[in-house]
N, C-alpha and C. Protein backbone atom coordinates (compact mmCIF):
# COMPACT_ATOMS: atom_id res chain seq x y z
N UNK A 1 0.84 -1.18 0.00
CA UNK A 1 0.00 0.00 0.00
C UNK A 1 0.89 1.24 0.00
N UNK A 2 0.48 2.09 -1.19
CA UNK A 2 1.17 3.52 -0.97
C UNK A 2 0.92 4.20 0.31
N UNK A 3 1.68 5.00 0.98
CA UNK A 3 1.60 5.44 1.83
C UNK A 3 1.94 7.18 1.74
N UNK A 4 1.58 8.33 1.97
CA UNK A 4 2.32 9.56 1.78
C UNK A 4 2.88 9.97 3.22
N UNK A 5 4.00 10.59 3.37
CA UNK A 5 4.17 11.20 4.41
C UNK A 5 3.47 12.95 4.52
N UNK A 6 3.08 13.13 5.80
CA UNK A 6 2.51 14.81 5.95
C UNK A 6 3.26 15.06 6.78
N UNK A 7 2.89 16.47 7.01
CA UNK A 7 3.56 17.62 8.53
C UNK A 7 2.05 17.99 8.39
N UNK A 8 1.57 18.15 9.70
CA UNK A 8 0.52 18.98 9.88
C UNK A 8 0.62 19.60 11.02
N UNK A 9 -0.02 21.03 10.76
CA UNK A 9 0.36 21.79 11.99
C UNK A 9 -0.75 22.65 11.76
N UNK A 10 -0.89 23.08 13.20
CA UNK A 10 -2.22 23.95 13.35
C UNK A 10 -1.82 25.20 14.55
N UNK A 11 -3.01 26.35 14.40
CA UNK A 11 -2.88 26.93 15.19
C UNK A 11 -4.34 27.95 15.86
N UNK A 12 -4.78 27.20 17.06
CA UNK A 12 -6.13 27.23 17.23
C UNK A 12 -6.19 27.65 18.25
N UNK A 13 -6.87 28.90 18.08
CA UNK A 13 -7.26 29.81 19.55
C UNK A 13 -7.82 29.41 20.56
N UNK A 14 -9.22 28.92 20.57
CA UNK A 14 -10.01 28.00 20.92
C UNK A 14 -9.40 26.34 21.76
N UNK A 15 -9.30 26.55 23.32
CA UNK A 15 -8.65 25.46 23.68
C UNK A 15 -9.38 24.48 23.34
N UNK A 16 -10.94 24.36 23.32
CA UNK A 16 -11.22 23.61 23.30
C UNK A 16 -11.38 22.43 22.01
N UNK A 17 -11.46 23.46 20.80
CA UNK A 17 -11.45 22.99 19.69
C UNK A 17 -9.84 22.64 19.32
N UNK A 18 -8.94 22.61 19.91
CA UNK A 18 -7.45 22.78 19.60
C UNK A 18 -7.41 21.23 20.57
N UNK A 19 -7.73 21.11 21.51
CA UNK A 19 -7.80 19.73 22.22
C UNK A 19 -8.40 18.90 21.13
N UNK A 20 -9.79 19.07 20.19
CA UNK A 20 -10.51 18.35 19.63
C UNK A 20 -9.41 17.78 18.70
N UNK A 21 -8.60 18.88 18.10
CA UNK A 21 -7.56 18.28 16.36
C UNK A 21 -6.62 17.59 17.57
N UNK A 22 -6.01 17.98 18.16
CA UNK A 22 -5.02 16.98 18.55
C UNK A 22 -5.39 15.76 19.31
N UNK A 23 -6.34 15.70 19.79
CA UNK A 23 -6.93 13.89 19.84
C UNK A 23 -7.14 13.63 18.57
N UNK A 24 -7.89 13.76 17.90
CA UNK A 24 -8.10 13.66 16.61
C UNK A 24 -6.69 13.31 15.62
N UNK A 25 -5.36 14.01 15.52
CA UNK A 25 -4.62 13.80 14.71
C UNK A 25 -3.84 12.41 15.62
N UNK A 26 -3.58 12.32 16.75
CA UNK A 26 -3.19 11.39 17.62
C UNK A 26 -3.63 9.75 17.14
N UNK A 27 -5.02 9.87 16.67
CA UNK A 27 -5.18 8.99 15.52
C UNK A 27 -4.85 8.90 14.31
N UNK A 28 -4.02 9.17 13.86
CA UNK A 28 -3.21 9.74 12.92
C UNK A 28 -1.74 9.79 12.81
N UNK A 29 -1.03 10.18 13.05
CA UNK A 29 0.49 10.31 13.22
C UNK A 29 0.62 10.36 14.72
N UNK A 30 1.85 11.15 14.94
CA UNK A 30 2.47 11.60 16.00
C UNK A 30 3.11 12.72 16.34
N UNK A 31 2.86 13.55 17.43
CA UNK A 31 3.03 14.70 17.78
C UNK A 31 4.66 14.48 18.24
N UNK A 32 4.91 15.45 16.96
CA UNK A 32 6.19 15.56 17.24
C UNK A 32 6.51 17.13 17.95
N UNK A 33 5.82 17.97 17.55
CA UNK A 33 5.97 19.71 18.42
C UNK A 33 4.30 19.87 19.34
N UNK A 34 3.98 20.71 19.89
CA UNK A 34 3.26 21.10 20.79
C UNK A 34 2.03 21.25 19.68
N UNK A 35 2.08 21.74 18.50
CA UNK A 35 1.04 21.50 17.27
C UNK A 35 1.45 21.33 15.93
N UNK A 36 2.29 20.31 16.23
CA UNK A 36 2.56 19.74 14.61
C UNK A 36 2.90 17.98 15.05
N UNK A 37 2.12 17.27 14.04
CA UNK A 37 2.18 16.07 13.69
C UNK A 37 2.87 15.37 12.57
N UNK A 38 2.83 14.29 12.59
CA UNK A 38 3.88 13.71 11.27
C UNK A 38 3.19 12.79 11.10
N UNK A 39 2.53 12.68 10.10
CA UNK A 39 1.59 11.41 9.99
C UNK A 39 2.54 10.39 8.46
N UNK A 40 1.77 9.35 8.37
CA UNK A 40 2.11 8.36 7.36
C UNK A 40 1.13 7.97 6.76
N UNK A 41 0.66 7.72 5.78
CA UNK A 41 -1.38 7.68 5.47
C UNK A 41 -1.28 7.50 4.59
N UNK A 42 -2.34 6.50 4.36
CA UNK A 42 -2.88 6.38 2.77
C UNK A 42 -3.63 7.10 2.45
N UNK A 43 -4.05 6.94 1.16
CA UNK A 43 -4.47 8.28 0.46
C UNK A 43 -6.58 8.62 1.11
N UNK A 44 -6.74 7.12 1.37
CA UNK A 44 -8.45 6.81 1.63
C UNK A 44 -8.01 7.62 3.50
N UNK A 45 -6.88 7.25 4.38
CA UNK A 45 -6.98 7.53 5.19
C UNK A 45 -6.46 9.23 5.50
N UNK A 46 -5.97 9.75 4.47
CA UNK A 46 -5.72 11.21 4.38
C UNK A 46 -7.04 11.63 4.03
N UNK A 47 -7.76 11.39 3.42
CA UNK A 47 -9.13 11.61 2.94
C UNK A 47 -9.95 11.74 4.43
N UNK A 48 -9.99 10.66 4.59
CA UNK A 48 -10.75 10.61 6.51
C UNK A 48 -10.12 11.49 7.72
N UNK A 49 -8.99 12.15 7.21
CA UNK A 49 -8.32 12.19 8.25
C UNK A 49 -8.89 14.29 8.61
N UNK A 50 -8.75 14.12 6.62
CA UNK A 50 -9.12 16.08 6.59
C UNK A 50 -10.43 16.47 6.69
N UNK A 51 -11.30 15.22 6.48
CA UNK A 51 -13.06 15.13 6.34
C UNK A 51 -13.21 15.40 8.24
N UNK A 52 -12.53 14.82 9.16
CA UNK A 52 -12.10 14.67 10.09
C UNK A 52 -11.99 16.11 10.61
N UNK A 53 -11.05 16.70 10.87
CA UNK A 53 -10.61 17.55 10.76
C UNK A 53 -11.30 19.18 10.39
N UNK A 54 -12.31 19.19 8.95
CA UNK A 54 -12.87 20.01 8.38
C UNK A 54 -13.87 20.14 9.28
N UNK A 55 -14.47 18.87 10.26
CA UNK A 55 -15.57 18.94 11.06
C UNK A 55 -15.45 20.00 12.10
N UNK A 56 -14.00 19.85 12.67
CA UNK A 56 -13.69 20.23 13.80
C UNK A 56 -13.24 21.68 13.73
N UNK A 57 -12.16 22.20 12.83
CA UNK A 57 -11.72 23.94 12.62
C UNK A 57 -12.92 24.29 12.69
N UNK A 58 -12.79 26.17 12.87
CA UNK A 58 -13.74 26.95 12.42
C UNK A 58 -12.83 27.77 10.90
N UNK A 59 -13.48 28.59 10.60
CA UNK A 59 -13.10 29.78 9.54
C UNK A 59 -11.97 30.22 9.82
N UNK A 60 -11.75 30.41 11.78
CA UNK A 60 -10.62 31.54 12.38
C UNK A 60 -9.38 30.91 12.40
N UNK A 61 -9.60 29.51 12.57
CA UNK A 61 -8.35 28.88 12.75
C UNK A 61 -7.61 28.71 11.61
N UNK A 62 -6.74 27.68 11.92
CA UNK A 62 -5.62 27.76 11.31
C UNK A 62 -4.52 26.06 10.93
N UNK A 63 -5.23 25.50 10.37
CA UNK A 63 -4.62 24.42 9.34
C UNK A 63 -3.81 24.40 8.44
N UNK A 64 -2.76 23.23 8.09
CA UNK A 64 -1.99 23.10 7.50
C UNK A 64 -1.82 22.10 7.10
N UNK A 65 -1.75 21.36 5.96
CA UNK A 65 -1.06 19.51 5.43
C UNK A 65 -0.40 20.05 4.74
N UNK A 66 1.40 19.80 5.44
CA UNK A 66 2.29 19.79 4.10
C UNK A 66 2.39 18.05 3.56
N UNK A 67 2.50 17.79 2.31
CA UNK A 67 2.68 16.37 1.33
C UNK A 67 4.32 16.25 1.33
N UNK A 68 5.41 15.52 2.06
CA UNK A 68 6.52 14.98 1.44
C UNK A 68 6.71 14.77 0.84
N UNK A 69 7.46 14.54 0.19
CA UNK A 69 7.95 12.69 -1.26
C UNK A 69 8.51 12.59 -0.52
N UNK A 70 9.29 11.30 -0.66
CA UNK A 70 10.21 10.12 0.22
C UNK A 70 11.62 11.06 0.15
N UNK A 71 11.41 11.58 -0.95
CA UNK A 71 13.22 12.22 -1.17
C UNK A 71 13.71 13.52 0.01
N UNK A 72 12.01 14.07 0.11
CA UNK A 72 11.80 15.12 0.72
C UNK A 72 12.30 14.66 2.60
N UNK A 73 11.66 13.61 2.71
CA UNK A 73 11.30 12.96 3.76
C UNK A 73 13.27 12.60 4.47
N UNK A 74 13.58 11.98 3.29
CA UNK A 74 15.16 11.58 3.83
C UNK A 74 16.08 13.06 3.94
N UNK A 75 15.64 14.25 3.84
CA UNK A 75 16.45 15.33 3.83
C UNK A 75 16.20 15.99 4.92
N UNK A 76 15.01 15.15 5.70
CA UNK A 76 14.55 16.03 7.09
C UNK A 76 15.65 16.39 7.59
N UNK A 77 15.98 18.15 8.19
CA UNK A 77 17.26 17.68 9.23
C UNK A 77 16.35 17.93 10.70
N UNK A 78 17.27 16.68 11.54
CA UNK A 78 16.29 16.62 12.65
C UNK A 78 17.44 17.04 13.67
N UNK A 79 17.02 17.97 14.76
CA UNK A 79 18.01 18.58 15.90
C UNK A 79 17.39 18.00 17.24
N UNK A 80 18.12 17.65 17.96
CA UNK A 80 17.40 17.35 19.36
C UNK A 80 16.71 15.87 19.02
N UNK A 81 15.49 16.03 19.28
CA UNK A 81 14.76 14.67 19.22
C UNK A 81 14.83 13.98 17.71
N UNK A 82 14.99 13.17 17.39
CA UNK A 82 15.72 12.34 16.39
C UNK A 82 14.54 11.85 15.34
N UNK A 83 13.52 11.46 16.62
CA UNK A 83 12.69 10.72 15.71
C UNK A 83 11.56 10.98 14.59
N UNK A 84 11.41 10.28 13.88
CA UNK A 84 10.50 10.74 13.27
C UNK A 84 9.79 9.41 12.52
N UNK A 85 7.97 9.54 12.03
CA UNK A 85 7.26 8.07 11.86
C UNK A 85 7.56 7.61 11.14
N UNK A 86 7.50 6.26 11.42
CA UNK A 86 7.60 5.11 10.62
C UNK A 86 6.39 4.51 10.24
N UNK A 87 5.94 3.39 9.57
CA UNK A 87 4.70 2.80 8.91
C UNK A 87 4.22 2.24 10.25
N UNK A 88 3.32 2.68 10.70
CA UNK A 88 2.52 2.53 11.79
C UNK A 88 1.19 1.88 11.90
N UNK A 89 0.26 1.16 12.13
CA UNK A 89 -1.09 0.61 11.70
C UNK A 89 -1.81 1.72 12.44
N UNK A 90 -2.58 2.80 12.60
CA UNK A 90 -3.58 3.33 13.20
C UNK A 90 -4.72 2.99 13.31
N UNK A 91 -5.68 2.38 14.67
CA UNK A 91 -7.18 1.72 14.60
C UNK A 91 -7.59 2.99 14.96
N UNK A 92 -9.06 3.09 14.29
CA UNK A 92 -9.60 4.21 14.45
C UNK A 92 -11.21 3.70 15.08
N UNK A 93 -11.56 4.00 16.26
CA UNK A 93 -13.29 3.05 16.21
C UNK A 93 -14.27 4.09 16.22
């Protein structure tokens, strides 16, 4: 299965709706900054993920999906914490 890598990052006034995306992306990748994630996804589960997502922003806020390529992906430079996702299974219920 193809997989794409993202960065998603947000920035949401609203604690409460800002709690909502980050449970929400938590199904999804992994919080690598205080509001940015790194997800791994197929294309049906990037689909669910922004349908997801579109529920939850308002107008004011503030969303972001950057798309990698793999080439993009191996040029990360990473400082401090090292890691970054690997092919992960995410259950969603």
């Amino acid at each position: 299965m193809n997989t794409q890598f993202l960065v998603v990052s947000y920035d949401i006034s609203s604690s409460r709706r800002r709690r909502k995306v980050m449970k929400a992306l938590e199904g999804y990748g992994e919080r690598v900054q205080y509001s940015v994630f790194e997800c791994n996804l197929a294309p049906k589960k990037i689909e669910e993920m922004r349908r997801h997502l579109a529920k939850i922003i308002s107008p004011k806020d503030s969303l972001r999906i950057y798309f990698l390529s793999a080439d993009d992906v191996k040029r990360i430079l990473r400082m401090g914490d090292p890691r970054v996702v690997t092919d992960r299974v995410f259950i969603m219920q």
